[in-house]
C-alpha atoms as a PDB file:
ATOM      1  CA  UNK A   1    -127.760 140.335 -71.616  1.00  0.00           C
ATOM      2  CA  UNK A   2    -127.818 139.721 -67.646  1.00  0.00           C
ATOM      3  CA  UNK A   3    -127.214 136.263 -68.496  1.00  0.00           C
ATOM      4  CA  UNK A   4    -123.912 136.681 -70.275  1.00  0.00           C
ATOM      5  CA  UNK A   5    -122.617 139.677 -67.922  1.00  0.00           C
ATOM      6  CA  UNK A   6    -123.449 138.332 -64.630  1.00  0.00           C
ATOM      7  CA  UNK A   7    -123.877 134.688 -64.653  1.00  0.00           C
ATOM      8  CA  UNK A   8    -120.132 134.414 -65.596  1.00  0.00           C
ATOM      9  CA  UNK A   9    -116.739 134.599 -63.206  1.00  0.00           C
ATOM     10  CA  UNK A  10    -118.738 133.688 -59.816  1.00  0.00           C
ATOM     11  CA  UNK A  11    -117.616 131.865 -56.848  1.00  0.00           C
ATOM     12  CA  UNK A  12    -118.121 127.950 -57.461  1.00  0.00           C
ATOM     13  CA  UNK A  13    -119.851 127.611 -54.575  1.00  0.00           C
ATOM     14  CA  UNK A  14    -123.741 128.106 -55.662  1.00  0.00           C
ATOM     15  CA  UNK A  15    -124.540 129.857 -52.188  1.00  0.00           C
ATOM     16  CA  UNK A  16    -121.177 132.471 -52.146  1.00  0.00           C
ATOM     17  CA  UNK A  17    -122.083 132.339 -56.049  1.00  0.00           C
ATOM     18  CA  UNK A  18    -125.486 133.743 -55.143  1.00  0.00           C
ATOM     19  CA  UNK A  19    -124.621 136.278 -52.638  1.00  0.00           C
ATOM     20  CA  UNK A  20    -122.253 137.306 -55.207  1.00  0.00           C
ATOM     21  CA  UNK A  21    -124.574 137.484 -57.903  1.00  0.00           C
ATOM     22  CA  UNK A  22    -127.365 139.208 -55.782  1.00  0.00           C
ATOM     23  CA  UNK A  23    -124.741 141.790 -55.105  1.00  0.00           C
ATOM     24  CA  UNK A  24    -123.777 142.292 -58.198  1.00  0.00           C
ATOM     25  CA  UNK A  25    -127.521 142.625 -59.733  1.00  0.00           C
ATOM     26  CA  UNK A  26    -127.956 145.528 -57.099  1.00  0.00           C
ATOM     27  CA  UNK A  27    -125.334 147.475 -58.251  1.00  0.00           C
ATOM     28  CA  UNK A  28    -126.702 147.457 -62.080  1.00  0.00           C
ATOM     29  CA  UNK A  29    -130.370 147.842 -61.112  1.00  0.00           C
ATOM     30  CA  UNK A  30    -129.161 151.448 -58.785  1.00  0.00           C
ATOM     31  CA  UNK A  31    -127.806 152.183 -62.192  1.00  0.00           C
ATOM     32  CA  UNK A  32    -130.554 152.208 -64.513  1.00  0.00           C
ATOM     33  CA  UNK A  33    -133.007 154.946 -65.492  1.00  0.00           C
ATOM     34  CA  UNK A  34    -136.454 155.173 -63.669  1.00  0.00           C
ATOM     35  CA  UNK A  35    -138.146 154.266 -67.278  1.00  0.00           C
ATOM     36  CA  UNK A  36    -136.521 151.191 -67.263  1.00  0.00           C
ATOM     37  CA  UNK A  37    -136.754 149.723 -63.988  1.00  0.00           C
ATOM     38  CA  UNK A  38    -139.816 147.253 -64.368  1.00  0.00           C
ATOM     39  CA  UNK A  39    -137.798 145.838 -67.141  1.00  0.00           C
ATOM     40  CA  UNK A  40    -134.658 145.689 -65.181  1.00  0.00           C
ATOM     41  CA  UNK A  41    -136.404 144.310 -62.208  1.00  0.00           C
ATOM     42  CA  UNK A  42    -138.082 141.407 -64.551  1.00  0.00           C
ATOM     43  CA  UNK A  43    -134.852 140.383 -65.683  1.00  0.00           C
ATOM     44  CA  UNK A  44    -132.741 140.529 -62.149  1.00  0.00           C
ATOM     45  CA  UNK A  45    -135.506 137.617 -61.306  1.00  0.00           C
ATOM     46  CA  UNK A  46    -134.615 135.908 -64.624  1.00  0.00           C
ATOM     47  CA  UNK A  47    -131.275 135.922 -63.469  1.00  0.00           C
ATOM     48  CA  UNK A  48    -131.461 134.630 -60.468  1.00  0.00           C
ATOM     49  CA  UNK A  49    -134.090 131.931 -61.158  1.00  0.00           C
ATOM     50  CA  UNK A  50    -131.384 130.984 -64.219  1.00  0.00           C
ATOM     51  CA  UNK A  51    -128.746 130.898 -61.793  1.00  0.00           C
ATOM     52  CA  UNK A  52    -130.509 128.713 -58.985  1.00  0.00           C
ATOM     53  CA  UNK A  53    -131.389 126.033 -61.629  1.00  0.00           C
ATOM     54  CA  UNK A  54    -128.002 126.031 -63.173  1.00  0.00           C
ATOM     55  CA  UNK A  55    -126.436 125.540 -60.025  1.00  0.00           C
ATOM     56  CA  UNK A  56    -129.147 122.982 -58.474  1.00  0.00           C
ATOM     57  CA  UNK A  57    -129.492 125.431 -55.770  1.00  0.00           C
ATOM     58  CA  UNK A  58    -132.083 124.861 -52.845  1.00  0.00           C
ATOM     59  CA  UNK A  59    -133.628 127.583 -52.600  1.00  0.00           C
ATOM     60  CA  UNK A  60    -137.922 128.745 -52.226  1.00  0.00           C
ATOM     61  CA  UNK A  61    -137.698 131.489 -54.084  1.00  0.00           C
ATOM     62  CA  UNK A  62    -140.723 132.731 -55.807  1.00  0.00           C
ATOM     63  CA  UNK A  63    -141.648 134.008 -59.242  1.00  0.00           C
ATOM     64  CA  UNK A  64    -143.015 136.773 -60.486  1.00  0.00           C
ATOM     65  CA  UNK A  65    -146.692 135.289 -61.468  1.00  0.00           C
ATOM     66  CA  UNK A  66    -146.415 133.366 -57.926  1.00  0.00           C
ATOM     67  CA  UNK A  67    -146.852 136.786 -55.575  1.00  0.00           C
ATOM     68  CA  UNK A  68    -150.212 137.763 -54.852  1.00  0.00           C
ATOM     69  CA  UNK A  69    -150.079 141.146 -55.934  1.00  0.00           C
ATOM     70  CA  UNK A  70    -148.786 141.288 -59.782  1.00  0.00           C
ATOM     71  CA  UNK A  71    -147.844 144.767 -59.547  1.00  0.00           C
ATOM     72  CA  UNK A  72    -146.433 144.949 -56.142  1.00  0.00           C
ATOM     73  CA  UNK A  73    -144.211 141.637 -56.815  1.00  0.00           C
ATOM     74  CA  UNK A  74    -140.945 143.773 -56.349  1.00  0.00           C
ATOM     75  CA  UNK A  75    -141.014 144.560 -52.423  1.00  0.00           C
ATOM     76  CA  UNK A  76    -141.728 140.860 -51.926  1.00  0.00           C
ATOM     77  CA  UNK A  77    -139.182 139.540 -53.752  1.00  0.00           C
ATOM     78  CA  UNK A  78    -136.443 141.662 -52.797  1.00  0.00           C
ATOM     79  CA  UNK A  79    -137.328 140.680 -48.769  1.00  0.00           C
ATOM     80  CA  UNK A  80    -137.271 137.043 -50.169  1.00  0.00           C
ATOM     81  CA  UNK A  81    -133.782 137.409 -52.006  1.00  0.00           C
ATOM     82  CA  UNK A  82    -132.567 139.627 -48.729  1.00  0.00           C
ATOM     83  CA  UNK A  83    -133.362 136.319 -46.547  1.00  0.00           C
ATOM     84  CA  UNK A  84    -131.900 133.620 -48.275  1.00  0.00           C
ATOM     85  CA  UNK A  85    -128.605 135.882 -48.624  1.00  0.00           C
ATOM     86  CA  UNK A  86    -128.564 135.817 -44.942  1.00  0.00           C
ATOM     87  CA  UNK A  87    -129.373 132.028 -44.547  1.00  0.00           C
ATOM     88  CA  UNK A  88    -126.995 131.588 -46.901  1.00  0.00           C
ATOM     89  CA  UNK A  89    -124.034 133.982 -45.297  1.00  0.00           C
ATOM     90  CA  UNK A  90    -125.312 132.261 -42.123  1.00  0.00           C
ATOM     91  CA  UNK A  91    -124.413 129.094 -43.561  1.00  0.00           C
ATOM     92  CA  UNK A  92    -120.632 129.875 -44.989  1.00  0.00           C
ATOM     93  CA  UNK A  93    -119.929 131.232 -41.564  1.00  0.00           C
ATOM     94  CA  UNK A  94    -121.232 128.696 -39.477  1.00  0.00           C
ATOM     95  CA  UNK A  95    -117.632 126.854 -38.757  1.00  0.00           C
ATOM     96  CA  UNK A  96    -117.296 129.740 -36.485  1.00  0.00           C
ATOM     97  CA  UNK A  97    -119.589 128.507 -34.133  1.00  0.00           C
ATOM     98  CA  UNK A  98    -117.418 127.611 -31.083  1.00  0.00           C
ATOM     99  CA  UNK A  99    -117.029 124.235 -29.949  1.00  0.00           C
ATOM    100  CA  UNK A 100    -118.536 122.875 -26.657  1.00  0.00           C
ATOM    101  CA  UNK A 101    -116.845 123.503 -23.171  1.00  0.00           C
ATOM    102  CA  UNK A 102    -114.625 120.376 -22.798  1.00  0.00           C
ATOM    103  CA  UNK A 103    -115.712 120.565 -19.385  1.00  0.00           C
ATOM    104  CA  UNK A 104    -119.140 119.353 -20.319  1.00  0.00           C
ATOM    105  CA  UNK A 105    -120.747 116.116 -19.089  1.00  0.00           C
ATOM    106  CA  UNK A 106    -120.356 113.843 -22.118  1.00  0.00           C
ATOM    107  CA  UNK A 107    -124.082 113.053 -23.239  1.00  0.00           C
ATOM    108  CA  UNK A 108    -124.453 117.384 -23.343  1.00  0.00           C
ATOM    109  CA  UNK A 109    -121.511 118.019 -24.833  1.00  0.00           C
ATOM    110  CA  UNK A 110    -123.019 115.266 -27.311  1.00  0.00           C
ATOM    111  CA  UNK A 111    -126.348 116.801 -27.758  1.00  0.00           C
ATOM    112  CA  UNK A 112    -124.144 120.704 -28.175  1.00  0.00           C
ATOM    113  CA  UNK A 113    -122.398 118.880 -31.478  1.00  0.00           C
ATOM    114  CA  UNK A 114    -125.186 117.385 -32.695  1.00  0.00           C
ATOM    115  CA  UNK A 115    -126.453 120.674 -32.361  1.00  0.00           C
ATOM    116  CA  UNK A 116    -123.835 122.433 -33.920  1.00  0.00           C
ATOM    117  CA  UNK A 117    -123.866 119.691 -37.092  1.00  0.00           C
ATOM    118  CA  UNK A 118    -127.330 120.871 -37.817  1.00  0.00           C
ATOM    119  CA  UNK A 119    -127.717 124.502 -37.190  1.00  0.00           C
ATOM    120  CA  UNK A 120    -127.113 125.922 -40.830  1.00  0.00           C
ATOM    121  CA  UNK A 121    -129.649 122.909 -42.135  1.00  0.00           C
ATOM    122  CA  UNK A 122    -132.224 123.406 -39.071  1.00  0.00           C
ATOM    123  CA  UNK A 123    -131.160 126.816 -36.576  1.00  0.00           C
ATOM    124  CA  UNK A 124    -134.974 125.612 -34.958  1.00  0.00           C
ATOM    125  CA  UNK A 125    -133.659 121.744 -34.565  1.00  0.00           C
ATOM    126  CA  UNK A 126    -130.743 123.396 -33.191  1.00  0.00           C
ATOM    127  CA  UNK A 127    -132.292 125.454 -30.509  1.00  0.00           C
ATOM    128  CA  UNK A 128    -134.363 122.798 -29.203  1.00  0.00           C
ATOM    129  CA  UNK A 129    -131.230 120.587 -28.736  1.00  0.00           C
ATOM    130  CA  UNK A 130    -129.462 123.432 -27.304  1.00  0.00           C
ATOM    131  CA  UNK A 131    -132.548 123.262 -24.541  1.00  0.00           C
ATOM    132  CA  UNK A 132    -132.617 119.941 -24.177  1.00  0.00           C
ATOM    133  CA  UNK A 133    -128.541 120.084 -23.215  1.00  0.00           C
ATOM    134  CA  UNK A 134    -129.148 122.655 -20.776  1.00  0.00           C
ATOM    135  CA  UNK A 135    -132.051 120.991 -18.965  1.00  0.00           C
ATOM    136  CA  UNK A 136    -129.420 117.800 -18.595  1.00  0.00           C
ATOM    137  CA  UNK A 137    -127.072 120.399 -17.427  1.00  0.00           C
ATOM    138  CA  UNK A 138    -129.758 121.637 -14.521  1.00  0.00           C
ATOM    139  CA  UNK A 139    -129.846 117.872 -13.657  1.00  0.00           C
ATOM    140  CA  UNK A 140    -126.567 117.710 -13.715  1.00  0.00           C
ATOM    141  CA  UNK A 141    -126.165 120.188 -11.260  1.00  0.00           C
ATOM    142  CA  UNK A 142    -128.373 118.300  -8.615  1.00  0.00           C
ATOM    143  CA  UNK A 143    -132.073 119.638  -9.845  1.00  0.00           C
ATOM    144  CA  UNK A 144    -134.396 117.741 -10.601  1.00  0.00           C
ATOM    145  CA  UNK A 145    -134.460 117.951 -14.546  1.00  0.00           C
ATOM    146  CA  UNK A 146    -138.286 117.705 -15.320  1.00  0.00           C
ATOM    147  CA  UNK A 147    -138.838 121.090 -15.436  1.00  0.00           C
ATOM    148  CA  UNK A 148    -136.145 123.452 -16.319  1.00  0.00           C
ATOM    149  CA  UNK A 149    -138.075 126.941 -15.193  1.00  0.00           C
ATOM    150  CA  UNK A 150    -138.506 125.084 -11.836  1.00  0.00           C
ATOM    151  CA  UNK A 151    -134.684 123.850 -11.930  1.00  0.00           C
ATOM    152  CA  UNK A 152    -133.508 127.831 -12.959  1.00  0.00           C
ATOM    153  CA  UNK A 153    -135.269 129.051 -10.537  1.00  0.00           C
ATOM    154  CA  UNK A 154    -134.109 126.465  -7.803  1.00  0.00           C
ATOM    155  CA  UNK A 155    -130.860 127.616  -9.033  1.00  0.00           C
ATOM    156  CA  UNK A 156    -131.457 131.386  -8.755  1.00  0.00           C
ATOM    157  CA  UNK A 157    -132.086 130.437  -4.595  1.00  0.00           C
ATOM    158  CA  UNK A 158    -129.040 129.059  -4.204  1.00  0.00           C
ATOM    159  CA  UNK A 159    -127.350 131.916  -5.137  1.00  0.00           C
ATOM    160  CA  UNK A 160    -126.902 132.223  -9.180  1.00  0.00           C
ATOM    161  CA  UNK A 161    -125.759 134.874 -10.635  1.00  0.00           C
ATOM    162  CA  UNK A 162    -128.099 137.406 -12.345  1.00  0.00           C
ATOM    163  CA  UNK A 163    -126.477 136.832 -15.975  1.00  0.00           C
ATOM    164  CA  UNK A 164    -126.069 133.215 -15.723  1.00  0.00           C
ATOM    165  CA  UNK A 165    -129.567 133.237 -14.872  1.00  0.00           C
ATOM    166  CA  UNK A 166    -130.524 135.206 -17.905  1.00  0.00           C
ATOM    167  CA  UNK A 167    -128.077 133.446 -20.534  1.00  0.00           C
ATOM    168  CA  UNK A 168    -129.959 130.164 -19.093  1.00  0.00           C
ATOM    169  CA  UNK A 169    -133.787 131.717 -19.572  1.00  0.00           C
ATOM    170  CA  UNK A 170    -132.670 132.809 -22.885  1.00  0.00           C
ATOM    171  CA  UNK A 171    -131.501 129.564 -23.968  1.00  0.00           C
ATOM    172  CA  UNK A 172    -134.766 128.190 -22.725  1.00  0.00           C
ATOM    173  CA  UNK A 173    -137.075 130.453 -23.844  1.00  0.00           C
ATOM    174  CA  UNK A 174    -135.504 130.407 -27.849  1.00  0.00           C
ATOM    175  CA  UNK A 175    -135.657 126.781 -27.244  1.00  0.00           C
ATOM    176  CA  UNK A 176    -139.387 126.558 -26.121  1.00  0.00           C
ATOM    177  CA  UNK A 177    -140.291 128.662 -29.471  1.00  0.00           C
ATOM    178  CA  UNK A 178    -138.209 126.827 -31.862  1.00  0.00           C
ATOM    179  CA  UNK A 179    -140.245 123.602 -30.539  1.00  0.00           C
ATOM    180  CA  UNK A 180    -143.943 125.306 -30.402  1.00  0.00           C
ATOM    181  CA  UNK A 181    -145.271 128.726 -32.520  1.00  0.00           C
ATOM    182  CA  UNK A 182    -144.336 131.838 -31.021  1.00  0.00           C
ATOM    183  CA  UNK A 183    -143.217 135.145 -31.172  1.00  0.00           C
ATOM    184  CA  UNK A 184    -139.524 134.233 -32.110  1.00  0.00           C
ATOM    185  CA  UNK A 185    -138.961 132.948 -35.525  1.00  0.00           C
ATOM    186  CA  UNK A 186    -135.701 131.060 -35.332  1.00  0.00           C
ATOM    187  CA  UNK A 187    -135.657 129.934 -38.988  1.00  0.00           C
ATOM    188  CA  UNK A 188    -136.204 133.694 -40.115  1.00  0.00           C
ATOM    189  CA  UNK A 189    -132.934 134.737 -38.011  1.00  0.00           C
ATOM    190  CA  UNK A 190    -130.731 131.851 -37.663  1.00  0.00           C
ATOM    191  CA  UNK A 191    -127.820 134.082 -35.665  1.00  0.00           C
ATOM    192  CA  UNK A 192    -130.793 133.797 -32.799  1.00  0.00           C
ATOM    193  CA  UNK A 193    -129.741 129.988 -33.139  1.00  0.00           C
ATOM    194  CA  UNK A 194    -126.085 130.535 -33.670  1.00  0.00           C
ATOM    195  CA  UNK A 195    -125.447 133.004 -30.274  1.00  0.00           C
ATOM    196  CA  UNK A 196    -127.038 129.770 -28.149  1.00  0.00           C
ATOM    197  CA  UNK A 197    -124.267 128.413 -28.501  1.00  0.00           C
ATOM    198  CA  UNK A 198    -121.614 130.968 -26.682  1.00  0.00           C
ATOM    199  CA  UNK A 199    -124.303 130.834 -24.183  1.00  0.00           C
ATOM    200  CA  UNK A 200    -124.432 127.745 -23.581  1.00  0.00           C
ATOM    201  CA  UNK A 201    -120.609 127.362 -22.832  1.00  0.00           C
ATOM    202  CA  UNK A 202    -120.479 130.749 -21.195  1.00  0.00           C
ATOM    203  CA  UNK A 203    -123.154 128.746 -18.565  1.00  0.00           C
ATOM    204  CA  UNK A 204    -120.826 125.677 -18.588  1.00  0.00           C
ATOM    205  CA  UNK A 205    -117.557 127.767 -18.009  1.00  0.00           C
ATOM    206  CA  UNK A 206    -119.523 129.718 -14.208  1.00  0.00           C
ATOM    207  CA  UNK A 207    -121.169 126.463 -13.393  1.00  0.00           C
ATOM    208  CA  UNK A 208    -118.773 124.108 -14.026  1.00  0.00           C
ATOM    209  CA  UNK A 209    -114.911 125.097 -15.533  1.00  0.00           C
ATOM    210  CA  UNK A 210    -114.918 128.164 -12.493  1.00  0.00           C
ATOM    211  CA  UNK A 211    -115.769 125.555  -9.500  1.00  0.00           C
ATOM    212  CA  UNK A 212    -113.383 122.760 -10.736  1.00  0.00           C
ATOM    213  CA  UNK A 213    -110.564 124.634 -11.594  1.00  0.00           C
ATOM    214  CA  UNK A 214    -110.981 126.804  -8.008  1.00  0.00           C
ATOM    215  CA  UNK A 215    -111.732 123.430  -6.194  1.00  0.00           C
ATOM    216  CA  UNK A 216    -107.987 121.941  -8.151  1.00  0.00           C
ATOM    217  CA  UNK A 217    -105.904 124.767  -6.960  1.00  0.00           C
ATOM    218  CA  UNK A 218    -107.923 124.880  -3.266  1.00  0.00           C
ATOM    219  CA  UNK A 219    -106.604 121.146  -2.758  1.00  0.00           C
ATOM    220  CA  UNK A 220    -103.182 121.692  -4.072  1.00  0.00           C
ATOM    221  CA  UNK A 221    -102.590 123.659  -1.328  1.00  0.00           C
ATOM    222  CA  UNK A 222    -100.257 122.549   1.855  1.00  0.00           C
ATOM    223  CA  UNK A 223    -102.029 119.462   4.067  1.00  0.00           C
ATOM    224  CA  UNK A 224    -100.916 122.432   6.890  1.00  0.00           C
ATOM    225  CA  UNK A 225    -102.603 125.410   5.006  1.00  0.00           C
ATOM    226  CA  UNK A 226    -105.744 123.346   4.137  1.00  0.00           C
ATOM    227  CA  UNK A 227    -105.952 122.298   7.914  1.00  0.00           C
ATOM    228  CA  UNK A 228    -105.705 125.809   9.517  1.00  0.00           C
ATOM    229  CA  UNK A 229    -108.079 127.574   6.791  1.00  0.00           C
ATOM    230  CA  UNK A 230    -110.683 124.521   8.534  1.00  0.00           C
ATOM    231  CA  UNK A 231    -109.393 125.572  11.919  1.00  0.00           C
ATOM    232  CA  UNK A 232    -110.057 129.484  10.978  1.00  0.00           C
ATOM    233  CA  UNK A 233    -113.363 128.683   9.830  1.00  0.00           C
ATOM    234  CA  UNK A 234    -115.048 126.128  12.353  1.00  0.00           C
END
């Protein structure tokens, strides 16, 4: 029985002992015969529904009487199990997310961790604080902080680059749809939520790290060096 053979030896953790499981229920269902596979397919959902209650594992997914089409349950269900393995590889690998640019005003770098704290619980939440930190940044940076199109685009003027501009629009955009329906679903693709972040510092490190650590070196320079670069340039 599926219950016996599979349900055994996996991970203790109920979401690597699901993607585990999953896996190994696709390798025995390529293996049986074409006359069997309703059967088969009937019991790989057994399995997996037995494993989710054994483990008290969160997860919406559907039986076989719940789709609305009986006979085309399969297609469904497989795009259902497909998605919560990705939320759910998402979610082991989420430590990876880098932390914030220590350059960072404090209250953004506190609204990037609270960010990061949530994002494999809520990748939307996520986003939108992800926007919110970059609209403090804008204000930050002398704009006026009320409306962050009008800030980038202030920005853009005064001479930002073309791919800082575009890592912020991104940021905002992503943000903007995780807060209001769109076109992007950030719960269906939580990596959407999870590359904000490198974005986020990447915009920190040319708008911030670059000027300081230029504007540190600059001023460690000799009083006499300083004063005929001012001479050279008046």
């Amino acid at each position: 029985m599926i219950k016996d053979t599979f349900l055994q030896d996996l991970p203790e953790d109920p979401e690597l002992g699901f993607i585990a499981l999953a896996n190994n229920l696709d390798q025995w269902l390529e293996k049986v015969s074409s006359g069997e596979r309703d059967v088969a397919r009937k019991m790989y959902g057994e399995a997996l529904h037995a494993f989710i209650a054994e483990r008290k594992l969160d997860a919406e997914l559907p039986r076989r009487q719940d789709y609305g089409s009986v006979h085309n349950w399969w297609d469904d269900f497989v795009l259902d199990v497909a998605n919560f393995k990705a939320k759910c590889i998402f979610r082991q690998n989420s430590g990876e997310i880098p932390l914030p640019n220590p350059d960072l005003p404090g209250e953004i770098k506190g609204d990037y961790q609270e960010a990061r704290s949530i994002v494999s619980r809520s990748p939307r939440g996520s986003a939108a604080l992800l926007r919110l930190a970059i609209q403090k940044l804008c204000k930050e940076l002398g704009e006026p902080g009320k409306n962050i199109n009008e800030d980038i685009a202030s920005l853009v003027r005064k001479g930002l680059p073309t791919r800082v501009q575009q890592a912020l629009d991104i940021v905002r955009v992503i943000g903007n749809e995780a807060v209001h329906p769109g076109q992007i679903e950030v719960s269906d693709n939580p990596a959407i939520a999870a590359s904000l972040f490198r974005l986020v510092n990447i915009i920190a490190e040319h708008m911030i790290s670059e000027p300081k650590a230029i504007a540190e070196l600059y001023r460690s320079l000799p009083p006499d060096k300083l004063k005929g670069i001012e001479d050279r340039d008046r």
